[in-house]
C-alpha atoms as a PDB file:
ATOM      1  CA  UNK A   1      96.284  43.432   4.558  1.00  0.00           C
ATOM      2  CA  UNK A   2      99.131  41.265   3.128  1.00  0.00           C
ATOM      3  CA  UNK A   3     102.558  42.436   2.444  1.00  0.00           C
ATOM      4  CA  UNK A   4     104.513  41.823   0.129  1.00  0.00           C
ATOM      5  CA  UNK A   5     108.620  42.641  -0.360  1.00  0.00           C
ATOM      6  CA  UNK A   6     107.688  44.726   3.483  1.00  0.00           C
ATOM      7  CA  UNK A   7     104.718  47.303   1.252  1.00  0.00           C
ATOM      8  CA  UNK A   8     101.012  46.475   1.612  1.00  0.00           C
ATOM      9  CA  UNK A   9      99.399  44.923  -0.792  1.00  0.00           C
ATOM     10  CA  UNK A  10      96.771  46.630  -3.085  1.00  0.00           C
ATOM     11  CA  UNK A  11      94.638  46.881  -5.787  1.00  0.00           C
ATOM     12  CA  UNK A  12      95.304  49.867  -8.071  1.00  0.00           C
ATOM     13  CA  UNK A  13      93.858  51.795 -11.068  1.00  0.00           C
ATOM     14  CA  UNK A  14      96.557  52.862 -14.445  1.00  0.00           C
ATOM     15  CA  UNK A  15      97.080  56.412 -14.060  1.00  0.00           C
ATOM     16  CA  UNK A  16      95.372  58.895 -16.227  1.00  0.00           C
ATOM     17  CA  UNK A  17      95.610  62.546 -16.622  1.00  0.00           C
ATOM     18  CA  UNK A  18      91.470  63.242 -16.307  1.00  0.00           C
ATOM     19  CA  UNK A  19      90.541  63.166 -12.665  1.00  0.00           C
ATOM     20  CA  UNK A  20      87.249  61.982 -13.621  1.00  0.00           C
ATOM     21  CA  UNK A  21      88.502  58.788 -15.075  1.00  0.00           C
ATOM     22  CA  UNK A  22      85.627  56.195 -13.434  1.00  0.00           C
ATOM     23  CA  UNK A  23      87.210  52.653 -12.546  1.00  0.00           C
ATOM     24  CA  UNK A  24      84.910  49.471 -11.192  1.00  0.00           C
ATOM     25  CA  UNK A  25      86.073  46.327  -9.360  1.00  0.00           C
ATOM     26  CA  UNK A  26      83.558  43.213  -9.644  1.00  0.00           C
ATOM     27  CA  UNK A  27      83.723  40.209  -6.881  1.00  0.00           C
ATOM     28  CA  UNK A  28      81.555  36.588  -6.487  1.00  0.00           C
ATOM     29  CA  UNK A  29      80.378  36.960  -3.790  1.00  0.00           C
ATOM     30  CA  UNK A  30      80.491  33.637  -1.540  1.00  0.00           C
ATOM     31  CA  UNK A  31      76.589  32.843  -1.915  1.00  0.00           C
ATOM     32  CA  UNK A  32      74.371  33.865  -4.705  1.00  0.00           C
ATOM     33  CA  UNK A  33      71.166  34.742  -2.433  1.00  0.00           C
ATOM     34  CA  UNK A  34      72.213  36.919   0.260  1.00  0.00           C
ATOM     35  CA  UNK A  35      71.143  39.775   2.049  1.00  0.00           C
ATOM     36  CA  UNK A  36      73.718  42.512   2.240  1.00  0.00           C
ATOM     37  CA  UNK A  37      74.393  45.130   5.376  1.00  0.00           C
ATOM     38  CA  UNK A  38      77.466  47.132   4.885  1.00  0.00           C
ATOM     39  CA  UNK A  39      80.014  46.840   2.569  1.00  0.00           C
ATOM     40  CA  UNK A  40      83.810  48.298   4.112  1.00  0.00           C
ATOM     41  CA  UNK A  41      86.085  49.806   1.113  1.00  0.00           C
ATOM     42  CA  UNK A  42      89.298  51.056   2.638  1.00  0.00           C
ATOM     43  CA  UNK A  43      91.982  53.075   0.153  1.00  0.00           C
ATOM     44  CA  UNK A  44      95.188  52.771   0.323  1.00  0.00           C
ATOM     45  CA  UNK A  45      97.866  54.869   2.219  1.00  0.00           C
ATOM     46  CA  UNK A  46     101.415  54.986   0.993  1.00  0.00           C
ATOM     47  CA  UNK A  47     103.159  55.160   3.588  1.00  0.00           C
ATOM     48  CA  UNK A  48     106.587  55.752   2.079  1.00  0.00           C
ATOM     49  CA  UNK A  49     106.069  58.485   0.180  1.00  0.00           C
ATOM     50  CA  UNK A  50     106.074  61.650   1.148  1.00  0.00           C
ATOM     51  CA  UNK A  51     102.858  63.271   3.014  1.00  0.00           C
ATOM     52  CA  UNK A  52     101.670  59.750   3.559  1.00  0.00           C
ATOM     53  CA  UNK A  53      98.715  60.089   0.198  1.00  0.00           C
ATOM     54  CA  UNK A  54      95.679  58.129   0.333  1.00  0.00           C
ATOM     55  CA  UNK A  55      94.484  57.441  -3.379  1.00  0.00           C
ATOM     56  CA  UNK A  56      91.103  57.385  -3.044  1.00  0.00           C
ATOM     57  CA  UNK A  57      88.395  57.227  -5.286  1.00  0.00           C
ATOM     58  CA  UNK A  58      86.161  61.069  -4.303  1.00  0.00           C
ATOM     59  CA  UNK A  59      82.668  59.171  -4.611  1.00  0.00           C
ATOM     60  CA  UNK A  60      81.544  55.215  -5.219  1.00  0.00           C
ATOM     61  CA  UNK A  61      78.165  53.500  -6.105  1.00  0.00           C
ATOM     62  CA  UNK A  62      77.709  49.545  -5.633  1.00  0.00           C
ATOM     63  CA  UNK A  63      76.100  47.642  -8.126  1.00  0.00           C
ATOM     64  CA  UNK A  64      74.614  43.672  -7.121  1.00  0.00           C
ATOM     65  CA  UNK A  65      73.365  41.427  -9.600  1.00  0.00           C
ATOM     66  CA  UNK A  66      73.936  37.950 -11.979  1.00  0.00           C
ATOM     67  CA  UNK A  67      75.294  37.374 -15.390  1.00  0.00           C
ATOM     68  CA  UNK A  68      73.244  37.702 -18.570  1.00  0.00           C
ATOM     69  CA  UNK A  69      74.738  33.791 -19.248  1.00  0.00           C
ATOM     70  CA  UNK A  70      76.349  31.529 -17.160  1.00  0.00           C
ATOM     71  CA  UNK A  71      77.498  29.462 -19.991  1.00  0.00           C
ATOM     72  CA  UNK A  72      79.285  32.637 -21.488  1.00  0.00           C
ATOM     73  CA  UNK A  73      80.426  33.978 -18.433  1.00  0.00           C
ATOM     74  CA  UNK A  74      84.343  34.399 -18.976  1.00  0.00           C
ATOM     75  CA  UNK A  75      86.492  34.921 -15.397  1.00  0.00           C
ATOM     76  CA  UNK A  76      89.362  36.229 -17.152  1.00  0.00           C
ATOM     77  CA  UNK A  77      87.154  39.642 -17.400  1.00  0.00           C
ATOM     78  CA  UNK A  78      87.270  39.737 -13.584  1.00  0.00           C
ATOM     79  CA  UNK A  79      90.672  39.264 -13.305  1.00  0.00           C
ATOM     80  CA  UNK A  80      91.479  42.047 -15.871  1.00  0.00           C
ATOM     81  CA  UNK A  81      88.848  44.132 -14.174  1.00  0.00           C
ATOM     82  CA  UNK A  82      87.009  45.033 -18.144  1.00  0.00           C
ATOM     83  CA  UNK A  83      84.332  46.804 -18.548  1.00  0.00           C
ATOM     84  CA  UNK A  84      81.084  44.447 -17.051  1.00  0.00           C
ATOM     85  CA  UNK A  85      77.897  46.716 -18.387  1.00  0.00           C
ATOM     86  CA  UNK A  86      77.851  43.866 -21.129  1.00  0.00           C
ATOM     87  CA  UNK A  87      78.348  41.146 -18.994  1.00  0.00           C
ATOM     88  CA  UNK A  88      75.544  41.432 -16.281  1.00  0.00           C
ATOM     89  CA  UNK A  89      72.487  41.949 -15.097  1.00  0.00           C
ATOM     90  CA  UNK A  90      72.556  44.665 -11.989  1.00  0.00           C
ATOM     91  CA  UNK A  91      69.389  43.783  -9.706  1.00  0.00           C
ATOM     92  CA  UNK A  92      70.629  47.184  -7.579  1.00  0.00           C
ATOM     93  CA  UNK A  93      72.559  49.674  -7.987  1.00  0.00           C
ATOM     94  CA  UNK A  94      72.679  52.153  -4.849  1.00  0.00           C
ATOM     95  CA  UNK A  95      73.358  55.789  -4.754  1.00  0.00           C
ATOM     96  CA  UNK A  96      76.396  57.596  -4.705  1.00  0.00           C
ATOM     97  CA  UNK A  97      78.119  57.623  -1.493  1.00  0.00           C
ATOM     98  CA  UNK A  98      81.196  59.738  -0.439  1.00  0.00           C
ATOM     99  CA  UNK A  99      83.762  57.662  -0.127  1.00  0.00           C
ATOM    100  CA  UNK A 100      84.288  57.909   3.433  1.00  0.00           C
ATOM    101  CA  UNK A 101      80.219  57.035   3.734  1.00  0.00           C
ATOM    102  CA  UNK A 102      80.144  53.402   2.195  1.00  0.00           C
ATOM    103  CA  UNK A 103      77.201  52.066   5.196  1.00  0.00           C
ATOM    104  CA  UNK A 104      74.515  51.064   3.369  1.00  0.00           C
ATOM    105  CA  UNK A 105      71.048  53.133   4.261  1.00  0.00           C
ATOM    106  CA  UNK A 106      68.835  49.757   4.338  1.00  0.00           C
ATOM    107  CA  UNK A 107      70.012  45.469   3.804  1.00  0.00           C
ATOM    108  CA  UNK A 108      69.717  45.150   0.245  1.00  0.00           C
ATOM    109  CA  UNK A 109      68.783  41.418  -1.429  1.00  0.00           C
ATOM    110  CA  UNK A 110      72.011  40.016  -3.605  1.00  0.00           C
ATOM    111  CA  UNK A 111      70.364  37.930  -6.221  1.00  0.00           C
ATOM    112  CA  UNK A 112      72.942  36.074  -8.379  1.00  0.00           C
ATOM    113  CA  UNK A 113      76.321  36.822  -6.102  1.00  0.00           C
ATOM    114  CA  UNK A 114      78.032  39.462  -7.949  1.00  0.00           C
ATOM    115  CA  UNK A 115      79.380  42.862  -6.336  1.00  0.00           C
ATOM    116  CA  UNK A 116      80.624  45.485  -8.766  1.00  0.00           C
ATOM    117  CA  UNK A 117      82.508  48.674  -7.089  1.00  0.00           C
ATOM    118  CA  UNK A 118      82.082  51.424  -9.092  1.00  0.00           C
ATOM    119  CA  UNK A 119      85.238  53.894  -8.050  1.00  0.00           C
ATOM    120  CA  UNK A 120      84.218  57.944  -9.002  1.00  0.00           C
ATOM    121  CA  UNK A 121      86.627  60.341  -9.390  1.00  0.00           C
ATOM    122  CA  UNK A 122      90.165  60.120  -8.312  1.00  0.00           C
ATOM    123  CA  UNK A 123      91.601  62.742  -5.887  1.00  0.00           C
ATOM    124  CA  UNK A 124      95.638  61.828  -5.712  1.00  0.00           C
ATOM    125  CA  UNK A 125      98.584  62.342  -8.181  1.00  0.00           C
ATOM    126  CA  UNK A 126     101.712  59.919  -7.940  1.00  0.00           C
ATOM    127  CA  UNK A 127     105.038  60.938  -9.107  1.00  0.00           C
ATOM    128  CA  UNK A 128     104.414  60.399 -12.549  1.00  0.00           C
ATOM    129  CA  UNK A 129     101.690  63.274 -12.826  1.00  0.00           C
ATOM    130  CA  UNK A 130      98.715  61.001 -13.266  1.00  0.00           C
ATOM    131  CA  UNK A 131      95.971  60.621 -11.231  1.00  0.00           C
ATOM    132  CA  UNK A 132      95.234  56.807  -9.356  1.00  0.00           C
ATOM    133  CA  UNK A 133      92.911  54.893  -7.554  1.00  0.00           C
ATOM    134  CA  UNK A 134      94.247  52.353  -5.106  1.00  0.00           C
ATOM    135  CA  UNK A 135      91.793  49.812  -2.999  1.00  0.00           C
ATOM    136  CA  UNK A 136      93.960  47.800   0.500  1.00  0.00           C
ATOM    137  CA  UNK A 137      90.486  45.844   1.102  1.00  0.00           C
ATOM    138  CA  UNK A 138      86.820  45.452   0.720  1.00  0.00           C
ATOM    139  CA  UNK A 139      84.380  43.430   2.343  1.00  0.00           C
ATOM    140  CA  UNK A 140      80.305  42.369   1.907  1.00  0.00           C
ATOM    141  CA  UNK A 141      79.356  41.484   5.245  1.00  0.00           C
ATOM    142  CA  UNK A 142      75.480  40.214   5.105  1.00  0.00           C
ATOM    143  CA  UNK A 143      73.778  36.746   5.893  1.00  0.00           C
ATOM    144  CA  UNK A 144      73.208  33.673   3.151  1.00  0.00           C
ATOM    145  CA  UNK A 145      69.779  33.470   1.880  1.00  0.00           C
ATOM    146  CA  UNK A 146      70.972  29.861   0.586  1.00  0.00           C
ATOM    147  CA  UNK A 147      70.776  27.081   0.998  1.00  0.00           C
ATOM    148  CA  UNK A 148      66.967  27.890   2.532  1.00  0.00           C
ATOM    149  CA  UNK A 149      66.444  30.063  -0.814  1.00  0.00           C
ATOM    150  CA  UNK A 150      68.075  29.339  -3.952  1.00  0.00           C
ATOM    151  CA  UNK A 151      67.534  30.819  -7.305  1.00  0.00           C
ATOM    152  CA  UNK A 152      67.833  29.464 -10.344  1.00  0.00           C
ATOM    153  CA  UNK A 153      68.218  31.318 -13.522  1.00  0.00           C
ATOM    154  CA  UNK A 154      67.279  29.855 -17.680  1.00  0.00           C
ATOM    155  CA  UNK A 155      68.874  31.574 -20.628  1.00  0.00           C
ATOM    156  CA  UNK A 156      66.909  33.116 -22.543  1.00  0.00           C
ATOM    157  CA  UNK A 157      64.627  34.619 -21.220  1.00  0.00           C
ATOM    158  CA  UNK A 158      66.705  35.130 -18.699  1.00  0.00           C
ATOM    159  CA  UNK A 159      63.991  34.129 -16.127  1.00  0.00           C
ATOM    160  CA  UNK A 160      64.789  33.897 -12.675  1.00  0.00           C
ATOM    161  CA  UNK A 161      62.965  31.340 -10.184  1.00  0.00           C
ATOM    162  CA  UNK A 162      63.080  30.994  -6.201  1.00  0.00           C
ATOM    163  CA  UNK A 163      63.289  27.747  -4.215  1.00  0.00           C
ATOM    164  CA  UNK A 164      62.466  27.556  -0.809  1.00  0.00           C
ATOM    165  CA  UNK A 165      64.000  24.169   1.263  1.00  0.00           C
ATOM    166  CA  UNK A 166      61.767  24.185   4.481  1.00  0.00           C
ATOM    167  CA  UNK A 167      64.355  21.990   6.495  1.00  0.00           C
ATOM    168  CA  UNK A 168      67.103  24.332   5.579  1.00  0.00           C
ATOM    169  CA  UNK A 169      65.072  27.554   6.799  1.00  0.00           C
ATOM    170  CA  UNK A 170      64.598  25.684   9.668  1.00  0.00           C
ATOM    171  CA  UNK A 171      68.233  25.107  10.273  1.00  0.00           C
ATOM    172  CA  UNK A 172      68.933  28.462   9.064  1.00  0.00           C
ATOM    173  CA  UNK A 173      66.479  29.897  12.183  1.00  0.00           C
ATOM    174  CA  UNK A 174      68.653  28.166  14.464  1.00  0.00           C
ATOM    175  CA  UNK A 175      71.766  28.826  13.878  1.00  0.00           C
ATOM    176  CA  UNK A 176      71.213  32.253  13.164  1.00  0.00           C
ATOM    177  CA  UNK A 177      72.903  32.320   9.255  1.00  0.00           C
ATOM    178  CA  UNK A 178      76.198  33.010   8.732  1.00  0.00           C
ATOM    179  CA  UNK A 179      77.702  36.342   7.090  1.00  0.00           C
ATOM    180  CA  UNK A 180      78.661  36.601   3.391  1.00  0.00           C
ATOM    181  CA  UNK A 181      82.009  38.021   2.815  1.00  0.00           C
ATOM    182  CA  UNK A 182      83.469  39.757  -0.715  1.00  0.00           C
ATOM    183  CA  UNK A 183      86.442  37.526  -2.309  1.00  0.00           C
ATOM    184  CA  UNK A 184      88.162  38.236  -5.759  1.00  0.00           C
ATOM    185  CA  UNK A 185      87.156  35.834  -8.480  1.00  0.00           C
END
């Protein structure tokens, strides 16, 4: 975790006053064929106020998928953290975990390199009355699919195609892949 003016640094939520409030966080992942493991969310813990809180989400769900366009896909959305329903395609979307159970049950298949957190419920009030959601890390830990496999996607239909490079599978065999880690946009 980075600090910054001696705090950790963090992601966090606007307050509301409905506990139920749902937030989501979407990341690029650092290929866009992949084969995910685990993915590690860990709140964060203030550690200067008072009873040390965690603001943590209760429950989360983990959507992986591609844009609808890549010509209209807009990055400024995933710096704002909007709404991304509109925006993508989700290929998976896994069950809702407790937070503190965030292990995937079985590798899942990442096609298109996009990660959306989906935060449920909020169990912490700050000093203003309102209820947050703060995130200190996450990670996607997995192996590339790519360059081996590559896919390729045409707007419309929206059509998605696999290539398969035989002397990059080869290479990928031998050097046993590498793991694909979560990064912000």
């Amino acid at each position: 975790m980075n600090s910054f003016l001696r705090r950790g640094s963090y992601w966090s939520s606007r307050g509301s006053d409905d506990p139920e409030t749902p937030e989501t966080l979407v990341y690029n992942l650092t290929a866009s064929f992949c084969v995910i493991t685990e993915i590690n969310l860990h709140p964060f813990q203030d550690l200067y106020d008072p009873g040390f809180p965690v603001y943590s989400s209760g429950f989360v769900r983990f959507r992986m998928g591609h844009p609808k366009s890549w010509r209209e896909l807009n990055y400024d959305f995933i710096e704002a953290q909007e709404c991304a329903d509109d925006k993508f395609i989700w290929t998976y979307t896994s069950p809702v975990y407790p937070v503190a159970q965030v292990k995937l049950p079985e590798p899942v298949v990442c096609i298109g390199g996009y990660l959306q957190i989906e935060l449920l419920g909020r169990v912490q009030k700050a000093c203003d009355d309102k209820y947050y959601i703060c995130v200190a890390h996450v990670q996607a830990m997995g192996r590339k699919l790519s360059p081996a496999f590559s896919v390729e996607f045409s707007e419309p239909p929206n059509d998605v195609s696999l290539k398969y490079d035989a002397k990059e599978f080869g290479s990928l065999l031998s050097t046993g892949g590498s793991v694909s880690r979560a990064k912000p946009s």
